[in-house]
N, C-alpha and C. Protein backbone atom coordinates (compact mmCIF):
# COMPACT_ATOMS: atom_id res chain seq x y z
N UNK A 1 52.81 -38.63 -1.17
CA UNK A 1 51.53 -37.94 -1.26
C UNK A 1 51.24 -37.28 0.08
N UNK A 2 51.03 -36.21 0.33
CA UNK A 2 50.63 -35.16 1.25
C UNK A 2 49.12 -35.34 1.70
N UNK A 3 48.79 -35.81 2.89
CA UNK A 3 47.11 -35.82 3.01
C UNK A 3 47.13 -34.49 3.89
N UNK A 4 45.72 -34.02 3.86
CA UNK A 4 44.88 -32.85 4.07
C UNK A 4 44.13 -33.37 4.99
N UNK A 5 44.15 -32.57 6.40
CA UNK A 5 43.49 -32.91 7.15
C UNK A 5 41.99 -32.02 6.86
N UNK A 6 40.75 -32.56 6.92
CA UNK A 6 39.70 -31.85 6.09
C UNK A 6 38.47 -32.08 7.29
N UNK A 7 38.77 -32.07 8.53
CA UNK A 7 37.86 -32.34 9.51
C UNK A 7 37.13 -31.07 9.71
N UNK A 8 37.74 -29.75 9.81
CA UNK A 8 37.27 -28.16 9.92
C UNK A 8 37.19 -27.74 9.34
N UNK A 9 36.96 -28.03 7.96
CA UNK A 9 36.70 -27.15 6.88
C UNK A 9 35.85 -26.31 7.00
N UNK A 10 35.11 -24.93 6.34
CA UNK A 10 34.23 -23.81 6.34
C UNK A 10 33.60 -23.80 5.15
N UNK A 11 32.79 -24.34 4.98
CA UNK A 11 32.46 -24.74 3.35
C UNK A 11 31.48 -23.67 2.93
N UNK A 12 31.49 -22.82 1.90
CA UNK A 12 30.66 -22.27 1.09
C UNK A 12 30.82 -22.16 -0.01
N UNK A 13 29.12 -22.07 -0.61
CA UNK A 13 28.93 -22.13 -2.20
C UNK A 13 29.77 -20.98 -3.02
N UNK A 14 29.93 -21.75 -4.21
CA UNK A 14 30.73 -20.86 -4.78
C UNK A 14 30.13 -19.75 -5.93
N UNK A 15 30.30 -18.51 -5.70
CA UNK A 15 29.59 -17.34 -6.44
C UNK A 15 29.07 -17.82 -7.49
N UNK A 16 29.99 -18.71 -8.33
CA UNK A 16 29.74 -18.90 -9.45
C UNK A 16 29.15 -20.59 -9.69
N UNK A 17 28.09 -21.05 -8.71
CA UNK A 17 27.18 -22.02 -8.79
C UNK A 17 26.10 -21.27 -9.33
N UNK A 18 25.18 -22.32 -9.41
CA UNK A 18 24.09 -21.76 -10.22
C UNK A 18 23.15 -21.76 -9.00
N UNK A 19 21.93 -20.71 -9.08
CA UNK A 19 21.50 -20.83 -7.64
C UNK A 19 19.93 -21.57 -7.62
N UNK A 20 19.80 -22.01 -8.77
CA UNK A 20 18.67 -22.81 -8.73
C UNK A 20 18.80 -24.56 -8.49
N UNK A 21 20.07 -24.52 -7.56
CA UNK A 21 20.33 -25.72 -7.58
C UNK A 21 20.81 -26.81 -8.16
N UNK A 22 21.29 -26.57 -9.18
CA UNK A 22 22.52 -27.26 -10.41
C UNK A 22 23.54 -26.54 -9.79
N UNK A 23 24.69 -27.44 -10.49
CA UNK A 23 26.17 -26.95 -9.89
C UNK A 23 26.55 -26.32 -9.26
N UNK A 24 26.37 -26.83 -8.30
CA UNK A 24 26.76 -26.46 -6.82
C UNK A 24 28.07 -27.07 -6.30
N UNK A 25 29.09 -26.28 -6.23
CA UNK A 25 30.41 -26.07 -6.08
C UNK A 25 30.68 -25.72 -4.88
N UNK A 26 31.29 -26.27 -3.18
CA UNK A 26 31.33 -25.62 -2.27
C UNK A 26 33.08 -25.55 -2.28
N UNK A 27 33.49 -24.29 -1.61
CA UNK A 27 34.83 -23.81 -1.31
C UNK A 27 35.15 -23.86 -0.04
N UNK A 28 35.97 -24.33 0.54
CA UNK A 28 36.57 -24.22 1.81
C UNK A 28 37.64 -23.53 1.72
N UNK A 29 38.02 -21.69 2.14
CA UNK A 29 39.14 -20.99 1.91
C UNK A 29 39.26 -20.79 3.08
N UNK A 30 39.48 -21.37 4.46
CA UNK A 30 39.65 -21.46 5.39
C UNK A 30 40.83 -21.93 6.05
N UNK A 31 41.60 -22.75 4.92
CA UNK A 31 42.33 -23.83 5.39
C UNK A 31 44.26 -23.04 4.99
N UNK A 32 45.02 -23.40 5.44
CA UNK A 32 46.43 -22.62 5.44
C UNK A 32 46.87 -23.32 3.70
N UNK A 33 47.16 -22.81 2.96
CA UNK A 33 48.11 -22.99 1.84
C UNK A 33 47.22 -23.76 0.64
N UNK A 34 45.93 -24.50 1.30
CA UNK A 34 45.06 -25.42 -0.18
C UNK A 34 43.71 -24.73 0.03
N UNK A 35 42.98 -25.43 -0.71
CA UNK A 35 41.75 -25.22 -1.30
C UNK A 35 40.63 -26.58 -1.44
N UNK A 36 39.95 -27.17 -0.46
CA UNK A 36 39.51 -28.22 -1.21
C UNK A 36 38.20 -28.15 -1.90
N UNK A 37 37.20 -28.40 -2.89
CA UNK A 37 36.96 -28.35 -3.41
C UNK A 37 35.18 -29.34 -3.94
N UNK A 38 34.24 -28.93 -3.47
CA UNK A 38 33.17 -30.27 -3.27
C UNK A 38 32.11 -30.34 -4.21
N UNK A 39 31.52 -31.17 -4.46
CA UNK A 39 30.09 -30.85 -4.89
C UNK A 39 29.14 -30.85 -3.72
N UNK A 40 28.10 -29.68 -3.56
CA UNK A 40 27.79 -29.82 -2.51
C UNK A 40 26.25 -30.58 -2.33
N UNK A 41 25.65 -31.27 -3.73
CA UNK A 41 24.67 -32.18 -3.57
C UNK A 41 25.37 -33.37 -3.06
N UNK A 42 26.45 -33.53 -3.32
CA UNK A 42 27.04 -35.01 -2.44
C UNK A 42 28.31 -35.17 -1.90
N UNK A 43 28.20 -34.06 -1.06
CA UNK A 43 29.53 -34.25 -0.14
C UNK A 43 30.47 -35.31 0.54
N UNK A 44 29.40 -36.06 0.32
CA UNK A 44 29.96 -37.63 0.59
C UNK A 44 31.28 -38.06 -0.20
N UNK A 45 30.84 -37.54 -1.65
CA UNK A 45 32.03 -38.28 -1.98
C UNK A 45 33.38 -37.51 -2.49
N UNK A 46 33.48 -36.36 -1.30
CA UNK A 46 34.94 -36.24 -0.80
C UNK A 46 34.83 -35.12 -2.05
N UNK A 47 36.65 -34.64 -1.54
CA UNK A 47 36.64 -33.05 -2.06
C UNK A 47 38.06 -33.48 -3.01
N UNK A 48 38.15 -32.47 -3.97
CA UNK A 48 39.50 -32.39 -4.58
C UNK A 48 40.50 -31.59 -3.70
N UNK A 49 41.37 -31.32 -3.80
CA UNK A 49 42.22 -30.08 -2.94
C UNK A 49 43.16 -29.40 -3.73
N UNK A 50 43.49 -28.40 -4.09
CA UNK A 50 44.25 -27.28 -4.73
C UNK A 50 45.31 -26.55 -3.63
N UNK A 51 45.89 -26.48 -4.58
CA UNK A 51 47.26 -25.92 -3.81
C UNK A 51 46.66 -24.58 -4.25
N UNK A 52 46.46 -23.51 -2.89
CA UNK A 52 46.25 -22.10 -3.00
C UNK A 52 46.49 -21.09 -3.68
N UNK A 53 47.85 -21.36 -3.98
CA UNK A 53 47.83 -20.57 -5.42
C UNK A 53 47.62 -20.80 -6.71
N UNK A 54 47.80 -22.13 -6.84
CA UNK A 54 46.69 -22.68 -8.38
C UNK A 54 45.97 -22.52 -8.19
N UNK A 55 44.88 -22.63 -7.34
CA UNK A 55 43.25 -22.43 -7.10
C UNK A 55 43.14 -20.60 -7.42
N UNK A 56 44.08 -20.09 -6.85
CA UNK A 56 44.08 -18.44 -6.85
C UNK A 56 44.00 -18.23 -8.42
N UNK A 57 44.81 -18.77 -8.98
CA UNK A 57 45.27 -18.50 -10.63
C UNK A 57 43.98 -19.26 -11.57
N UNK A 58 43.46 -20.36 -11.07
CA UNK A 58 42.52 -20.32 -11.66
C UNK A 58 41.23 -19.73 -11.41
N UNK A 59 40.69 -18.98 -10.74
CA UNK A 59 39.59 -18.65 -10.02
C UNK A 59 40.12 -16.91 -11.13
N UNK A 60 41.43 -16.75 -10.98
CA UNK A 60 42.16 -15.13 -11.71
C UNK A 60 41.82 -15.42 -13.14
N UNK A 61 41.73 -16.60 -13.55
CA UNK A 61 41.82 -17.17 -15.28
C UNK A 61 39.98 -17.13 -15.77
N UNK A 62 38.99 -17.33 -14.77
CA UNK A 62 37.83 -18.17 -14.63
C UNK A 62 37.32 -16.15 -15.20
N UNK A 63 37.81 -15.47 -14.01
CA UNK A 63 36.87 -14.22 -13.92
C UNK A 63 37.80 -13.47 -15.49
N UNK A 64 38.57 -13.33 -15.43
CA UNK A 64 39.05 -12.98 -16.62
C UNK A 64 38.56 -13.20 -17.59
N UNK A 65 38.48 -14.49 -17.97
CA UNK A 65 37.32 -15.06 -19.31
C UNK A 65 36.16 -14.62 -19.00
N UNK A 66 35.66 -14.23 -18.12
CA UNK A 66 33.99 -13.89 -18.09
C UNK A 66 34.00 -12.47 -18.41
N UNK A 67 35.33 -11.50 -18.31
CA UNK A 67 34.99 -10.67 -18.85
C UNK A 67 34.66 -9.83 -20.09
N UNK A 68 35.48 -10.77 -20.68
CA UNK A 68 36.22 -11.22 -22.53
C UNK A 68 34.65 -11.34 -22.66
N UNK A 69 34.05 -12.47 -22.48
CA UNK A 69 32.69 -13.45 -22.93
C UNK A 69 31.60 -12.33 -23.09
């Protein structure tokens, strides 16, 4: 298992949170090759991490369907 050093992350909300304060999604695209991944009402309990180009392909899959919808 590969750990992620996640001390400098650059965290911002993600376009597609809601901005009244429900799902709130923060992105750290700061980091070389991943993606980690937070809720940002409770950062506490730690981030997922994506390998950069899955995160790329899904974020490519996410806007795609919204255009279909």
């Amino acid at each position: 298992m590969r750990v992620t050093d996640l001390t400098n992350p650059t965290w911002r909300k993600s376009s597609y949170s809601n901005q009244d304060g429900g799902q709130c999604v923060e992105v750290a695209d700061n980091l070389p090759s991943v993606v980690p991944v937070r809720d940002s009402k409770d950062p506490a309990l730690g981030a997922l991490v994506f390998d950069a180009t899955a995160w790329a392909s899904f974020v490519g899959a996410v806007k795609c369907d919204g255009l279909r919808g």
